[in-house]
Protein backbone atom coordinates (compact mmCIF):
# COMPACT_ATOMS: atom_id res chain seq x y z
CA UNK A 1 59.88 72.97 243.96
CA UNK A 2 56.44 72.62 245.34
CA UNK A 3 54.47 75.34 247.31
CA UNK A 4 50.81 74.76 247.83
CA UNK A 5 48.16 75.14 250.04
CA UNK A 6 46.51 73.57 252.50
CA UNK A 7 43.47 72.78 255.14
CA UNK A 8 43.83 72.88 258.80
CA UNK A 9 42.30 69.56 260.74
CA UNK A 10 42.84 70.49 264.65
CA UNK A 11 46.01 72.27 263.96
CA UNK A 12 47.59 69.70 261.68
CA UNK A 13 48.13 70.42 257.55
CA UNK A 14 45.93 68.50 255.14
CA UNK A 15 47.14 68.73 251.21
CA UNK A 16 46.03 67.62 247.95
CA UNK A 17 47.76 64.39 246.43
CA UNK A 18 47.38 62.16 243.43
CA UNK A 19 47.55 58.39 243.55
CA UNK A 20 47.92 57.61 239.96
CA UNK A 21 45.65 60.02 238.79
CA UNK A 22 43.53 60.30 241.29
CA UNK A 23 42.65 62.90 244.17
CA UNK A 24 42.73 62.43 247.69
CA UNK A 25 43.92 64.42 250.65
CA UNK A 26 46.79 62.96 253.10
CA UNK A 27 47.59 64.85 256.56
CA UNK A 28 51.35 65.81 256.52
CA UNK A 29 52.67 63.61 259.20
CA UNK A 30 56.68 64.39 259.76
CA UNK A 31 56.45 61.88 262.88
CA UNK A 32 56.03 59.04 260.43
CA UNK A 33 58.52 57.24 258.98
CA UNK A 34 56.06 56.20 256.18
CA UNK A 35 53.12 57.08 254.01
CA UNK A 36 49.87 55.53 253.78
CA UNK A 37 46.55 55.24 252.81
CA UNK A 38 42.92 54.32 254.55
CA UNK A 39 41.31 50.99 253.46
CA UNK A 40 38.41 53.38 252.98
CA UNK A 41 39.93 55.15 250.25
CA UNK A 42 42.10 52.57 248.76
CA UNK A 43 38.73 50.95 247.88
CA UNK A 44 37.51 54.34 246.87
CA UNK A 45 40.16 54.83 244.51
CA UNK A 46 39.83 51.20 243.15
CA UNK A 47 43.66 50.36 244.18
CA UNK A 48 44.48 46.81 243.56
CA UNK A 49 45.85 44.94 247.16
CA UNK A 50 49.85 43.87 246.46
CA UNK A 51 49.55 40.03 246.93
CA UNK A 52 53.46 40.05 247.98
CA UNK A 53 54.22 43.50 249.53
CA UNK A 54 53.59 43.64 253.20
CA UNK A 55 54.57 46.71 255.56
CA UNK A 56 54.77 46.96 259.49
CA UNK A 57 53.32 49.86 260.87
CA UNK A 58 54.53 50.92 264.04
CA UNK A 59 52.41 53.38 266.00
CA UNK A 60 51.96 54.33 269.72
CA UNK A 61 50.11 51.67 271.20
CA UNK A 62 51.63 49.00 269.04
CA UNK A 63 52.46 47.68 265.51
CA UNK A 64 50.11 46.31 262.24
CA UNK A 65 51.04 44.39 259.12
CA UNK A 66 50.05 45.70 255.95
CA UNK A 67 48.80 43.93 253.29
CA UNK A 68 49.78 47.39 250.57
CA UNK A 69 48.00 48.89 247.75
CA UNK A 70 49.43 49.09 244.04
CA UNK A 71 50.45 52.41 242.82
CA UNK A 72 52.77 53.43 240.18
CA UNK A 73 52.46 57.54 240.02
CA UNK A 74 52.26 59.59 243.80
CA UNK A 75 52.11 63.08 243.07
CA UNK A 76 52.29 65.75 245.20
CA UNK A 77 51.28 69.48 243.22
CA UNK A 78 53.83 69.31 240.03
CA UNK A 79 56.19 66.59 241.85
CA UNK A 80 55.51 62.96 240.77
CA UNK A 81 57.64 60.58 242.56
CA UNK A 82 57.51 56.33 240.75
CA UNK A 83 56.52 54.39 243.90
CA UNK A 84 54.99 50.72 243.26
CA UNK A 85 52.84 49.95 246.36
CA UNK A 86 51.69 52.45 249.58
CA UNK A 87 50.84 51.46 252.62
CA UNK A 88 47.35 50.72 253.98
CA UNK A 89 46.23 51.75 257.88
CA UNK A 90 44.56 53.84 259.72
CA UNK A 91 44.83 57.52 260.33
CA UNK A 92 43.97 59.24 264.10
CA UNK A 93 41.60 61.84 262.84
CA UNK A 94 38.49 62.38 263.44
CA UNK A 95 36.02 60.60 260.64
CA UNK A 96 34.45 64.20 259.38
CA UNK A 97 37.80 65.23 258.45
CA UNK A 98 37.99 63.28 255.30
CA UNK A 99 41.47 62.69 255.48
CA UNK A 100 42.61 59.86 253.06
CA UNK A 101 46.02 59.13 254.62
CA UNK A 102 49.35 59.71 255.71
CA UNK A 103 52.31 61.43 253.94
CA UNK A 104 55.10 60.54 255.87
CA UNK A 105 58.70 60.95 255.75
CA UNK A 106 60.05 58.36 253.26
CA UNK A 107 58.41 61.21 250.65
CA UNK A 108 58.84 64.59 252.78
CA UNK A 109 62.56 63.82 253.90
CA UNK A 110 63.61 63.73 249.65
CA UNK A 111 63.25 67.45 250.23
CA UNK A 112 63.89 70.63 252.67
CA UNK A 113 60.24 70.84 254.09
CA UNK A 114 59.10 74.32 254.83
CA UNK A 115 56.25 73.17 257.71
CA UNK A 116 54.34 76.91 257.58
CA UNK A 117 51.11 76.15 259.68
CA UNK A 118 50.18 79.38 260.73
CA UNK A 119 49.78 80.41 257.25
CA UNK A 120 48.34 76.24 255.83
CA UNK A 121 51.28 76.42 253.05
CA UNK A 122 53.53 73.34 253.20
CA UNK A 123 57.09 74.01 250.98
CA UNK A 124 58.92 71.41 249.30
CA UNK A 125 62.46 72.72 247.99
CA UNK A 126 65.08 70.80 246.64
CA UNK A 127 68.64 73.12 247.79
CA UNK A 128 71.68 71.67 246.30
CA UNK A 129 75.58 73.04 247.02
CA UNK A 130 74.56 74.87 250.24
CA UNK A 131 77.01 75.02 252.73
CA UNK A 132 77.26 75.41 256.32
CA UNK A 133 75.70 79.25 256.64
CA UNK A 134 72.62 78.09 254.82
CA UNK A 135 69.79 79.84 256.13
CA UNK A 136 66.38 79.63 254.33
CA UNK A 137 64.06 82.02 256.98
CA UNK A 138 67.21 84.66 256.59
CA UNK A 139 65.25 88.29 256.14
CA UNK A 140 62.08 86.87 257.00
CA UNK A 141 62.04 88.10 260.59
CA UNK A 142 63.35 87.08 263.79
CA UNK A 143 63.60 82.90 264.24
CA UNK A 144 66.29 80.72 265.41
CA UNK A 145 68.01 77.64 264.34
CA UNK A 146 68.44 74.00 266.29
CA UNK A 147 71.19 71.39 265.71
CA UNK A 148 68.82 68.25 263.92
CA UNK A 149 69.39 64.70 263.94
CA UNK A 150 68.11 62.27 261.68
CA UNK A 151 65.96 59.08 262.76
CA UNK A 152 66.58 56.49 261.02
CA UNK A 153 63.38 56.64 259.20
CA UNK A 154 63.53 60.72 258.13
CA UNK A 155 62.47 62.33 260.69
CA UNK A 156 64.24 65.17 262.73
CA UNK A 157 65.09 65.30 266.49
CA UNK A 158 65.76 68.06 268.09
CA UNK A 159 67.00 69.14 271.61
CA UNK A 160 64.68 70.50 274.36
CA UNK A 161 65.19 70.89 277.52
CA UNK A 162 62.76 69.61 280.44
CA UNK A 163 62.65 70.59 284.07
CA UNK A 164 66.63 71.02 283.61
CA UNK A 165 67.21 68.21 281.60
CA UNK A 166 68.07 68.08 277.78
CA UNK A 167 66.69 65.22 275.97
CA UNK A 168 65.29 64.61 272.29
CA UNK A 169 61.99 65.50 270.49
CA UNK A 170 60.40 64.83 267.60
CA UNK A 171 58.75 67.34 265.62
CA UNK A 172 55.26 65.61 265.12
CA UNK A 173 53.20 67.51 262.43
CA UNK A 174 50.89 64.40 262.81
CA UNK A 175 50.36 64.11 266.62
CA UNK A 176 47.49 66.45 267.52
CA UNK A 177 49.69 67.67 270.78
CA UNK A 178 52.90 67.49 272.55
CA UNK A 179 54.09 64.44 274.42
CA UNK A 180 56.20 63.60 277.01
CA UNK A 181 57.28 59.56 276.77
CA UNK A 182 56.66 58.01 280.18
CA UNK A 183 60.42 57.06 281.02
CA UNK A 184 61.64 60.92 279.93
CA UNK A 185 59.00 61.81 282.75
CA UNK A 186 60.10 59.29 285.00
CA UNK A 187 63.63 60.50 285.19
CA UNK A 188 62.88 64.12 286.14
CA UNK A 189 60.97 62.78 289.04
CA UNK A 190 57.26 62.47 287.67
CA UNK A 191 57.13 58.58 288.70
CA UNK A 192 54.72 56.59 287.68
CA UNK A 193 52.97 56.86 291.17
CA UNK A 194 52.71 60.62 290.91
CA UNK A 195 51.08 59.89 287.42
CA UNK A 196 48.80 57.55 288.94
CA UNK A 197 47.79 60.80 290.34
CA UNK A 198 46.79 63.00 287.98
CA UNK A 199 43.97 63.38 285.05
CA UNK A 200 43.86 61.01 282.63
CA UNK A 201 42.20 59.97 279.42
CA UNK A 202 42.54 58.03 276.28
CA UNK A 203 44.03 58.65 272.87
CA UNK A 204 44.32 56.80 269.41
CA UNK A 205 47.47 56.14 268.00
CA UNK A 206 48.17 56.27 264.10
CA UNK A 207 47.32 52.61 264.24
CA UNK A 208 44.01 53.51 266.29
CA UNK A 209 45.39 51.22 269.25
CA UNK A 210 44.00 52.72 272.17
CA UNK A 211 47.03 54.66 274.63
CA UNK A 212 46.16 56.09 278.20
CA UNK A 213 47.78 59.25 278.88
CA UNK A 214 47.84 61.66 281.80
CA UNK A 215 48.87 65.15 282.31
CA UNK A 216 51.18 67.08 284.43
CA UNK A 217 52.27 70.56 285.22
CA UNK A 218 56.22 71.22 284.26
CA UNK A 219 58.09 73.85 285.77
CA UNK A 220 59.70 74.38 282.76
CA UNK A 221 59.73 73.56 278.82
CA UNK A 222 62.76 75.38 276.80
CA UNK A 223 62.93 74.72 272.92
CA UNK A 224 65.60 77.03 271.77
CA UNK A 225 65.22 80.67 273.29
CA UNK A 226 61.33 79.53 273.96
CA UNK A 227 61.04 79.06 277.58
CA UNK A 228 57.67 77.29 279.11
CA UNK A 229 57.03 77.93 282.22
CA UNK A 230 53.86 75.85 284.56
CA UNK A 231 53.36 74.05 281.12
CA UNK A 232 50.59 71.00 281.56
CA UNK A 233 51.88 68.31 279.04
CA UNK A 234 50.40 64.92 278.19
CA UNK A 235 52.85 61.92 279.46
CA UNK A 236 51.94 58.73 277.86
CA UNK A 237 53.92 55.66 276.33
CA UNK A 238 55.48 56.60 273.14
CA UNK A 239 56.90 53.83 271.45
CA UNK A 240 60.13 55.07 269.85
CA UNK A 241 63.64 53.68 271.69
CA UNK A 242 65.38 57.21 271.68
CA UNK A 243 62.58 59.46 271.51
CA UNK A 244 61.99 61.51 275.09
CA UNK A 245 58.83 63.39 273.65
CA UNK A 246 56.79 64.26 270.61
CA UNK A 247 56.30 68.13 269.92
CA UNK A 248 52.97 68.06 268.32
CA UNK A 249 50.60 70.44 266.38
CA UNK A 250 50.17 73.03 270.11
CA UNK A 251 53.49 73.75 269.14
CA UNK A 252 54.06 73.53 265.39
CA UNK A 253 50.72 75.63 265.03
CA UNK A 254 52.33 78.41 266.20
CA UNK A 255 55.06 78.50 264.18
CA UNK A 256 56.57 78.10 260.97
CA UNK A 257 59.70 75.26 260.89
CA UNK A 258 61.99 74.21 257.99
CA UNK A 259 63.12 70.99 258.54
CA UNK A 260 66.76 71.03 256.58
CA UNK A 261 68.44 68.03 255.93
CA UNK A 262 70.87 70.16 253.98
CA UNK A 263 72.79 71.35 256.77
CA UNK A 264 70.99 69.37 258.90
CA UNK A 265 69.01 71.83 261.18
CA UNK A 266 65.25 72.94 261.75
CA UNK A 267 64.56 76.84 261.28
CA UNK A 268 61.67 78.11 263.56
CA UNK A 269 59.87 81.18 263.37
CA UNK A 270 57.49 82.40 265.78
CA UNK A 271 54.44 82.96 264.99
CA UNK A 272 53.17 86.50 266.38
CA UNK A 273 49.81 84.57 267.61
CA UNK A 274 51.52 81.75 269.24
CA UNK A 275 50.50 79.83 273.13
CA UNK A 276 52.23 77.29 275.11
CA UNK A 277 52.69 73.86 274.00
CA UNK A 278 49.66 71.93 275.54
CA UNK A 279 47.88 75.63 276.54
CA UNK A 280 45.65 74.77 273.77
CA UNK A 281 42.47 73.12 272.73
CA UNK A 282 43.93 69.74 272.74
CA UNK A 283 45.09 67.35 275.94
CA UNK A 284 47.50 65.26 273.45
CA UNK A 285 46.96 62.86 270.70
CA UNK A 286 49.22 60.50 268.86
């Protein structure tokens, strides 16, 4: 239903959008529940404040109240979608990106989203009457599919396995890299004292609340038939009660993923250029 282009920002997909009218580029984040705007272009875009609506935003190193903008037409290429107000907050990117939001997953989960970064195309398809055998990568090369469950807010969980054990993660088109949440760490054995340990640093959340992270060295990552070996990964305190660990943009950069809510599963392709989760450029973000 919608197939357009789109800019790369450190891995991550930026794409065009209209806010009644009116231009403006949002990263496509499928590790938010929500979308939303910056106060910077709210103001740009003249968007009237809603004196009633408020919305919590919930991001890694804590939560924000949001006082929301007014807007009656969100369009995304051809797709126009009646929405009254948007949230207003911060986006993690760096300030020479010129990214103008967030579109999160109360607008991407209405669809099947084809998640192509390798190629910056984001698909929206509406697929109606398919059944269990549903396969939208079929003929398009070799890829495999993962049992999906939906979060309460949209987005799609997958299994993985870590160090032996199978646990839950998030595909995070918005977090910059791959994640594992501190307690997920904790019980296969990296304590807290042997993160005390290790290199550390500081990231930004999507609320811009500041989250210390370290790193560690895996013996083994396995998503699917994709096994990890001596894989350094970012362990930090990601705020979501089930989550065990975001898979960010080191991994989603590398491969194309439909996220189905059809059937439900997630399609992955491999990408013929791919590296290692957390091999890359990037020591984690949020």
């Amino acid at each position: 239903m919608v197939e357009q282009g789109a800019r790369l920002v450190d891995g991550r997909l930026v794409v065009a959008v209209q806010l009644d009218g009116q231009a403006a580029e949002f990263l496509v984040d499928t590790g938010s529940g929500g979308s939303l705007i910056t106060p910077e272009a709210a103001q740009r875009l003249g968007l009237r404040r809603s004196p009633v609506q408020r919305t919590l935003i919930l991001g890694a190193g804590g939560s924000a109240v949001s006082a929301d903008a007014e807007v009656q037409r969100f369009s995304i290429g051809s797709v126009t979608l009646d929405r009254r107000t948007i949230a207003v907050g911060a986006a993690a990117v760096t300030p020479d990106a010129h990214v103008d939001g967030l579109l999160g997953m109360d607008v991407l989960s209405k669809f099947e989203i084809d998640l192509d970064i390798p190629q910056s195309r984001l698909g929206l398809w509406l697929a109606e009457g398919c059944g269990a055998a549903f396969d939208p990568l079929q003929g398009g090369g070799p890829h495999f599919a993962l049992p999906a469950v939906r979060a309460a807010s949209g987005q799609a969980l997958v299994p993985v396995r870590l160090d032996g054990t199978t646990m839950l993660g998030l595909l995070d088109s918005g977090a910059a890299g791959t994640i594992v949440k501190t307690a997920a760490a904790s019980y296969v054995g990296v304590t807290p004292a042997v993160l005390a340990q290790e290199p550390g640093g500081i990231a930004l959340g999507t609320d811009l609340h500041q989250v210390a992270l370290h790193t560690h060295r895996f013996p083994e990552l396995v998503i699917g038939p994709e096994h990890y070996r001596n894989i350094t990964l970012a362990v930090g305190p990601v705020q979501v009660s089930v989550l065990a660990m975001l898979v960010g943009a080191d991994y989603l950069e590398h491969h194309r993923v439909w996220i189905s809510h059809v059937v439900p599963r997630v399609f992955i392709a491999r990408s013929l250029s791919r590296e290692n989760p957390g091999s890359g450029r990037r020591g984690g973000g949020l």
